[in-house]
Protein backbone atom coordinates (compact mmCIF):
# COMPACT_ATOMS: atom_id res chain seq x y z
CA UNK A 1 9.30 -77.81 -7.90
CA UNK A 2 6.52 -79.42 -9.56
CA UNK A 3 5.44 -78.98 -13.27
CA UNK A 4 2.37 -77.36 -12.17
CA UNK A 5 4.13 -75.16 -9.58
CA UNK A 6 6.59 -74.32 -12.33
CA UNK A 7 3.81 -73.49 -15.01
CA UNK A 8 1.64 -71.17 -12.47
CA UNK A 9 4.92 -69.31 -12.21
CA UNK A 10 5.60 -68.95 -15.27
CA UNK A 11 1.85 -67.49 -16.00
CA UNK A 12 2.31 -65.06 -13.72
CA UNK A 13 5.73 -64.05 -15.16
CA UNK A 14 3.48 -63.70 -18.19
CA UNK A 15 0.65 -61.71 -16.87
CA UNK A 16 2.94 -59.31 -14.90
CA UNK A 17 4.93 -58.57 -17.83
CA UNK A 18 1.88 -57.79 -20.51
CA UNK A 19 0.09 -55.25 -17.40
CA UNK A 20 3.66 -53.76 -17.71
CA UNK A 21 3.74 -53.35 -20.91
CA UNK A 22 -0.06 -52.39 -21.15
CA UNK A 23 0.88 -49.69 -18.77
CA UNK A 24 4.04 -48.21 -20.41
CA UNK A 25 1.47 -47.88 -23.43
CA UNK A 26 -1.36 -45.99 -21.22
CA UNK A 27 1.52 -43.70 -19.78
CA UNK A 28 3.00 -42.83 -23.33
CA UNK A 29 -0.46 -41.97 -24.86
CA UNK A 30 -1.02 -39.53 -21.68
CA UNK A 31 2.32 -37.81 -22.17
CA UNK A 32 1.76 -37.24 -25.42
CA UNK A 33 -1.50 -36.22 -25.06
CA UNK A 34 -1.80 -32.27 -25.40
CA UNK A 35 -2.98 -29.96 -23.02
CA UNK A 36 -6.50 -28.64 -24.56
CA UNK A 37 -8.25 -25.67 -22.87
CA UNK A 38 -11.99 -25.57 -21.86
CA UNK A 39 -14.60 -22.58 -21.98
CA UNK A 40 -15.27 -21.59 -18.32
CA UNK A 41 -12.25 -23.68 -17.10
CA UNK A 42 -11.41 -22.12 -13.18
CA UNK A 43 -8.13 -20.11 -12.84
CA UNK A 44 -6.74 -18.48 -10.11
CA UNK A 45 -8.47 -14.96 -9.82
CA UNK A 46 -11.41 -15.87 -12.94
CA UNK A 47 -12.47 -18.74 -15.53
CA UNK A 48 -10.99 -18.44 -18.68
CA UNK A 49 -13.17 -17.11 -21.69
CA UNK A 50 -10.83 -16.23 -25.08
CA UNK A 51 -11.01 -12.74 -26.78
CA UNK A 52 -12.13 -13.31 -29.80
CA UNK A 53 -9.94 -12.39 -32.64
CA UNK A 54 -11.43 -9.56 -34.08
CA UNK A 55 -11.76 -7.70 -30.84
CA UNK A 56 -7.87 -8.58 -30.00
CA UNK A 57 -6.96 -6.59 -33.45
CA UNK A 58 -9.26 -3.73 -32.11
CA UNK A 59 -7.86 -3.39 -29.00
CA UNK A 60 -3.95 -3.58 -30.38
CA UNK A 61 -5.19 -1.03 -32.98
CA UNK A 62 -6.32 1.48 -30.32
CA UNK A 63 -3.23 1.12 -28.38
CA UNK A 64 -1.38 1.96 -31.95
CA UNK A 65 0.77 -1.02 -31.32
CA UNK A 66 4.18 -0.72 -33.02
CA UNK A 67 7.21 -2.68 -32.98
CA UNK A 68 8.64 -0.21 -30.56
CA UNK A 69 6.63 -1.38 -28.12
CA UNK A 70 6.69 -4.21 -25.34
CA UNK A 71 3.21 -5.77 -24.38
CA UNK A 72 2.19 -7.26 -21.70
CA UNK A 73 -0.82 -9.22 -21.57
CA UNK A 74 -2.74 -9.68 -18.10
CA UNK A 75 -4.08 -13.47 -17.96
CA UNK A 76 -2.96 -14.27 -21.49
CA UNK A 77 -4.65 -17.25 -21.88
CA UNK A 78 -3.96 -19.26 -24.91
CA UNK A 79 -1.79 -16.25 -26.10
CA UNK A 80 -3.32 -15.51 -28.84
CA UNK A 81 -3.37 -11.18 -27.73
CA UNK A 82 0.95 -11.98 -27.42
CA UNK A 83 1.05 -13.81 -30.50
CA UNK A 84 -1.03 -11.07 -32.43
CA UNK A 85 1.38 -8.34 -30.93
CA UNK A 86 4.63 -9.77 -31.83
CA UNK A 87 3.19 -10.14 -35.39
CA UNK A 88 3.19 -6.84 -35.30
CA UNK A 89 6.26 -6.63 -34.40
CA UNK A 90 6.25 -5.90 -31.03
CA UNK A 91 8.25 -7.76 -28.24
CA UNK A 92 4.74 -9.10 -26.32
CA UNK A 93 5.11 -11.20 -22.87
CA UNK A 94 2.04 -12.97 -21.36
CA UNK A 95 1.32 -13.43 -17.34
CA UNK A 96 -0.66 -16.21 -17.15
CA UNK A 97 -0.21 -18.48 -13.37
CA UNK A 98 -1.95 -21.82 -15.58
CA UNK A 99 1.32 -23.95 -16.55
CA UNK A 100 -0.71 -25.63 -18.98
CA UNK A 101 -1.72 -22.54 -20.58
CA UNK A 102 1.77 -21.23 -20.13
CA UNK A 103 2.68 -24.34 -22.16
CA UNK A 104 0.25 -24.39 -24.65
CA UNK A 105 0.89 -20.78 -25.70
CA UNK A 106 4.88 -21.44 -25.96
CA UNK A 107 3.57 -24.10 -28.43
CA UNK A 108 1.03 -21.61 -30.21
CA UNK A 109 3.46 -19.00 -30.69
CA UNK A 110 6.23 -21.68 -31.91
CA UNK A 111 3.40 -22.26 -34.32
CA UNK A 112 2.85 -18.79 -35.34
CA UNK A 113 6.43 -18.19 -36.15
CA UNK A 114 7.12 -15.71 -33.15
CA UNK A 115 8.58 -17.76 -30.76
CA UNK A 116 11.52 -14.86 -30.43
CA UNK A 117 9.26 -12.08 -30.19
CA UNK A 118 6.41 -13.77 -27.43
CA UNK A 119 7.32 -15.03 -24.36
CA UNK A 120 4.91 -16.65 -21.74
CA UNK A 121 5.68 -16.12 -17.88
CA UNK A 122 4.17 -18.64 -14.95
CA UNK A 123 2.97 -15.76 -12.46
CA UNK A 124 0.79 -13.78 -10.21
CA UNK A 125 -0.68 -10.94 -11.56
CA UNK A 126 -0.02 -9.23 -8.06
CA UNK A 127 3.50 -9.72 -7.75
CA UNK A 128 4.33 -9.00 -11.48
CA UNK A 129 6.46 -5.86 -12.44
CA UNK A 130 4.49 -3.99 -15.47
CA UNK A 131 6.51 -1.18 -14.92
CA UNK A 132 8.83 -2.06 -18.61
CA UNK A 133 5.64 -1.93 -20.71
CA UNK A 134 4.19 0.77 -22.67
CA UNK A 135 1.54 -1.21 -23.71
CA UNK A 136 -0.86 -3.35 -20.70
CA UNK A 137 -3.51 -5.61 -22.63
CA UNK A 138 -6.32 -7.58 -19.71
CA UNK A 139 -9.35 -9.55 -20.26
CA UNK A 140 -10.21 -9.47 -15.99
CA UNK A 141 -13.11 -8.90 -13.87
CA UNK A 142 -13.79 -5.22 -12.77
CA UNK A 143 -13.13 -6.33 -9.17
CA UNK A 144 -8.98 -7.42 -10.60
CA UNK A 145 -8.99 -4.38 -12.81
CA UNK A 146 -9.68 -1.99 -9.61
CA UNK A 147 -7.36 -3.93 -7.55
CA UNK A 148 -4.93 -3.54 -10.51
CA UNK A 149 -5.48 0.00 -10.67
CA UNK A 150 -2.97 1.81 -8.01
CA UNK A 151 -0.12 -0.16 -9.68
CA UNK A 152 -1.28 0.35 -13.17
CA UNK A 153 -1.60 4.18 -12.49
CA UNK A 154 1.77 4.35 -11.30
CA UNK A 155 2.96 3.13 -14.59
CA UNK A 156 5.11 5.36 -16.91
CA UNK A 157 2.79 8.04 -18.43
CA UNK A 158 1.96 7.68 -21.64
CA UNK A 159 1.39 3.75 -20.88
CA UNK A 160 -1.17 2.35 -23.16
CA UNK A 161 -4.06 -0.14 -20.92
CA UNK A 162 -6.87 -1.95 -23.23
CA UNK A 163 -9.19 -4.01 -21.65
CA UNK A 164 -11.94 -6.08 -22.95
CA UNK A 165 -15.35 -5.24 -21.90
CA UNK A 166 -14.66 -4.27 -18.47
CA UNK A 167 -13.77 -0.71 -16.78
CA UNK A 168 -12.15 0.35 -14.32
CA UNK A 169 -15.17 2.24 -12.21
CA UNK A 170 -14.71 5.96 -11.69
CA UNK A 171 -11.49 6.05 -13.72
CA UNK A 172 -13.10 6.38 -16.87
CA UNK A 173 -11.77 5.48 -20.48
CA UNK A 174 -9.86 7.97 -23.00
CA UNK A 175 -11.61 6.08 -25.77
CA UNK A 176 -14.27 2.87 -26.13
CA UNK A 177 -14.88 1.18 -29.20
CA UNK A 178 -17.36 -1.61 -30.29
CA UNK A 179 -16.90 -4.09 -32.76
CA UNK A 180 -20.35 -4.15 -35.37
CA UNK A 181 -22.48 -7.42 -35.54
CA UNK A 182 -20.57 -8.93 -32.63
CA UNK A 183 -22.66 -10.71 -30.01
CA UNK A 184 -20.55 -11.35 -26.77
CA UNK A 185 -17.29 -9.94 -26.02
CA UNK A 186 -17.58 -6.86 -27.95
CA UNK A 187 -16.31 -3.84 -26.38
CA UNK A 188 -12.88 -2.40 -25.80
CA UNK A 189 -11.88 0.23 -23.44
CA UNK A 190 -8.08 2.36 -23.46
CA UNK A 191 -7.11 4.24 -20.91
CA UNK A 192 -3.76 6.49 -21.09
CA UNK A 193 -1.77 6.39 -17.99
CA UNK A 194 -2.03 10.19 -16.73
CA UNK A 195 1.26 11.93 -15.25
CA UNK A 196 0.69 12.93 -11.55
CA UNK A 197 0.36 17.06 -11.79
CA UNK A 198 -1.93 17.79 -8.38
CA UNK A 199 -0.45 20.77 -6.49
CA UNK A 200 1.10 24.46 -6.61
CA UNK A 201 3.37 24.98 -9.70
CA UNK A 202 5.30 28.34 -10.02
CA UNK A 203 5.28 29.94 -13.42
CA UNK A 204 6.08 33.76 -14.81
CA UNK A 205 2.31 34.02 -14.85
CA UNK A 206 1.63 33.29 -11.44
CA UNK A 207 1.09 30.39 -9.54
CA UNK A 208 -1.14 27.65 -11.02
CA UNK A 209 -3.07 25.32 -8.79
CA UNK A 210 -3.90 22.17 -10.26
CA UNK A 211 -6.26 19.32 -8.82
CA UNK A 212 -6.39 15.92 -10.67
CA UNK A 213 -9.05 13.02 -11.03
CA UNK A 214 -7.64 10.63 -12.92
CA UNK A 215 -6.53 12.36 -16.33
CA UNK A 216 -9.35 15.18 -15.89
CA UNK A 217 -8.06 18.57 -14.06
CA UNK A 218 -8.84 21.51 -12.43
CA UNK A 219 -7.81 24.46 -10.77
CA UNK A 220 -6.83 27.96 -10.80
CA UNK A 221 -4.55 30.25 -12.46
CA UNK A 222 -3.30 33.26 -10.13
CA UNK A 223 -1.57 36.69 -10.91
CA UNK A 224 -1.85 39.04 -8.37
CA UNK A 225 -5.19 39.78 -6.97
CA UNK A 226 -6.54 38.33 -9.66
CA UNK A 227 -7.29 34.26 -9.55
CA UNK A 228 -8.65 32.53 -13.09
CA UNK A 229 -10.43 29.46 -12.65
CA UNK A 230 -9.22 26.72 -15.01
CA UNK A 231 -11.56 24.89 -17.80
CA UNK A 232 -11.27 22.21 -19.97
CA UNK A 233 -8.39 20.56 -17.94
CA UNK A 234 -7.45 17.20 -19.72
CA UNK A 235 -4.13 14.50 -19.41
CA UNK A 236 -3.32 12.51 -22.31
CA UNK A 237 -0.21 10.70 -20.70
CA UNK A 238 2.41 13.46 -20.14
CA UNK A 239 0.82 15.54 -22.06
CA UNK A 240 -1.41 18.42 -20.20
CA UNK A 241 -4.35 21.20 -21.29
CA UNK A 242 -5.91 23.47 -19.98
CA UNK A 243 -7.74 27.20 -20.54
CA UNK A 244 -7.22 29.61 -18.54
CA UNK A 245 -9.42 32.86 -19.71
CA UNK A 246 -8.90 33.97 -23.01
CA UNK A 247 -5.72 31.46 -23.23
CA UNK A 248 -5.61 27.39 -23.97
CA UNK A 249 -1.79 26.30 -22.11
CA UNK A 250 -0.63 23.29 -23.85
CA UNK A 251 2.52 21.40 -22.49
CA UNK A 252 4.46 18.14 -21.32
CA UNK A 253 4.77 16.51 -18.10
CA UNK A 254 8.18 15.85 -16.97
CA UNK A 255 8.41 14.82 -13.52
CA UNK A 256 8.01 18.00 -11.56
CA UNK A 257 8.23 20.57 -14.53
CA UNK A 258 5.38 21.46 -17.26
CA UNK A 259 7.02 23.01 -20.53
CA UNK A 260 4.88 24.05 -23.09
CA UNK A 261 3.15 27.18 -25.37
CA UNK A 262 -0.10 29.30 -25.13
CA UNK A 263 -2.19 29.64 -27.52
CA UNK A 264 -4.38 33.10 -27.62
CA UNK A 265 -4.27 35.95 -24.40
CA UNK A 266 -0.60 36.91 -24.06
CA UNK A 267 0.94 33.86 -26.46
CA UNK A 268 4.51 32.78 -26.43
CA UNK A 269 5.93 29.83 -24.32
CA UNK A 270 5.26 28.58 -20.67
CA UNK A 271 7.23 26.89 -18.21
CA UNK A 272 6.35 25.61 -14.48
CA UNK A 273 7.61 23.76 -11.85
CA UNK A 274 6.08 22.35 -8.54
């Protein structure tokens, strides 16, 4: 080999082994590099746009979030809703089908000090079981929260759903609320999960009819000959009321029987089952 062959060799030795090395460096500072989130960024079902803080305390506060309860957050984002349950106290899970934001919030809620309290699950909010929480949290479009709906409606009753800003069409909201001085994102809606009570239920008093639109009720009391429409029909979760003439029936929902007392007309206690 000549000295020249020997010395081009040798160059290229060289120069393969700095691109090498340049490379290794390029590769470390990407993997260290951490995952930052962008305004608008695409997801799978909408962009992502944070709640801002103040309206994630609303919303927990109008689902009277307590450390009995388990959250689960609908597209949870950076995690913050999660994180602000579970310092609360609460156990809080987020659904959230970016693994960079899945990530990220692991990280944020290591940060926070709740890493055993908030958990962060890779998913589809489609083929996600809600049915352990008794609190739902969502930031979605209305055309997800309707889809949403016949599975969130067949939660327990009594289940707690906050959204921010957007309803859920016809099924209207047990409560709204609007944070002052706010200019975007400012409005949060509950809804209580009704229980299902549409149909004939026997009772000493008759036989009470009962049709149901979402937690609002109707019907018609009868005894005898003598049939008295219903007014004022409202759910709260399992709980039911109603007036029926001179009398306001208040009870609870279990499954297919309605315990409960009346208030004015004959008094004492009611009980029904369909």
């Amino acid at each position: 080999m000549s000295a020249y062959a020997g010395l081009a060799r040798r160059s290229l030795l060289g120069l393969c082994l700095v691109l090498i090395a340049a490379s290794g460096s390029v590769f470390a500072q990407t993997a260290t590099q951490k995952f930052e989130p962008q305004v608008g960024q695409a997801g799978k079902d909408v962009v992502w746009v944070p709640t801002p803080q103040e309206l994630v305390d609303k919303m927990l506060d109008m689902a009277k979030v307590t450390p009995q309860d388990f959250l689960m957050d609908l597209g949870s984002g950076d995690g913050r809703t999660v994180i602000t349950a579970a310092k609360r106290g609460a156990r809080a899970m987020g659904i959230e089908y970016n693994p960079d934001m899945v990530a990220l919030s692991q990280r944020n809620a290591e940060s926070a000090g709740v890493g055993g309290k908030a958990a962060f699950m890779k998913a589809d909010l489609f083929e996600t079981d809600f049915s352990k929480a008794t609190v739902i949290t969502m930031f979605l479009l209305p055309s997800i929260n309707l889809k949403l709906r016949p599975k969130i409606l067949d939660l327990r009753p009594g289940t707690r759903v906050v959204a921010n800003t957007f309803d859920m069409e016809d099924w209207t909201a047990d409560e709204t609320a609007t944070i002052p001085n706010c200019t975007s994102w400012c409005n949060a809606l509950l809804w209580i999960v009704p229980a299902k009570v549409q149909g004939t239920w026997k009772l000493a008093q008759g036989t009470l009819t009962l049709s149901q639109n979402f937690q609002v009720v109707s019907g018609s009391l009868i005894a005898g000959s003598l049939s008295t429409p219903l007014s004022n029909g409202r759910l709260r979760g399992d709980q039911i009321a109603f007036t029926a003439g001179d009398a306001q029936y208040m009870g609870r929902v279990n499954g297919n029987t309605i315990e409960g007392i009346i208030m004015g007309g004959s008094g004492g206690a009611w009980r029904a089952t369909r």
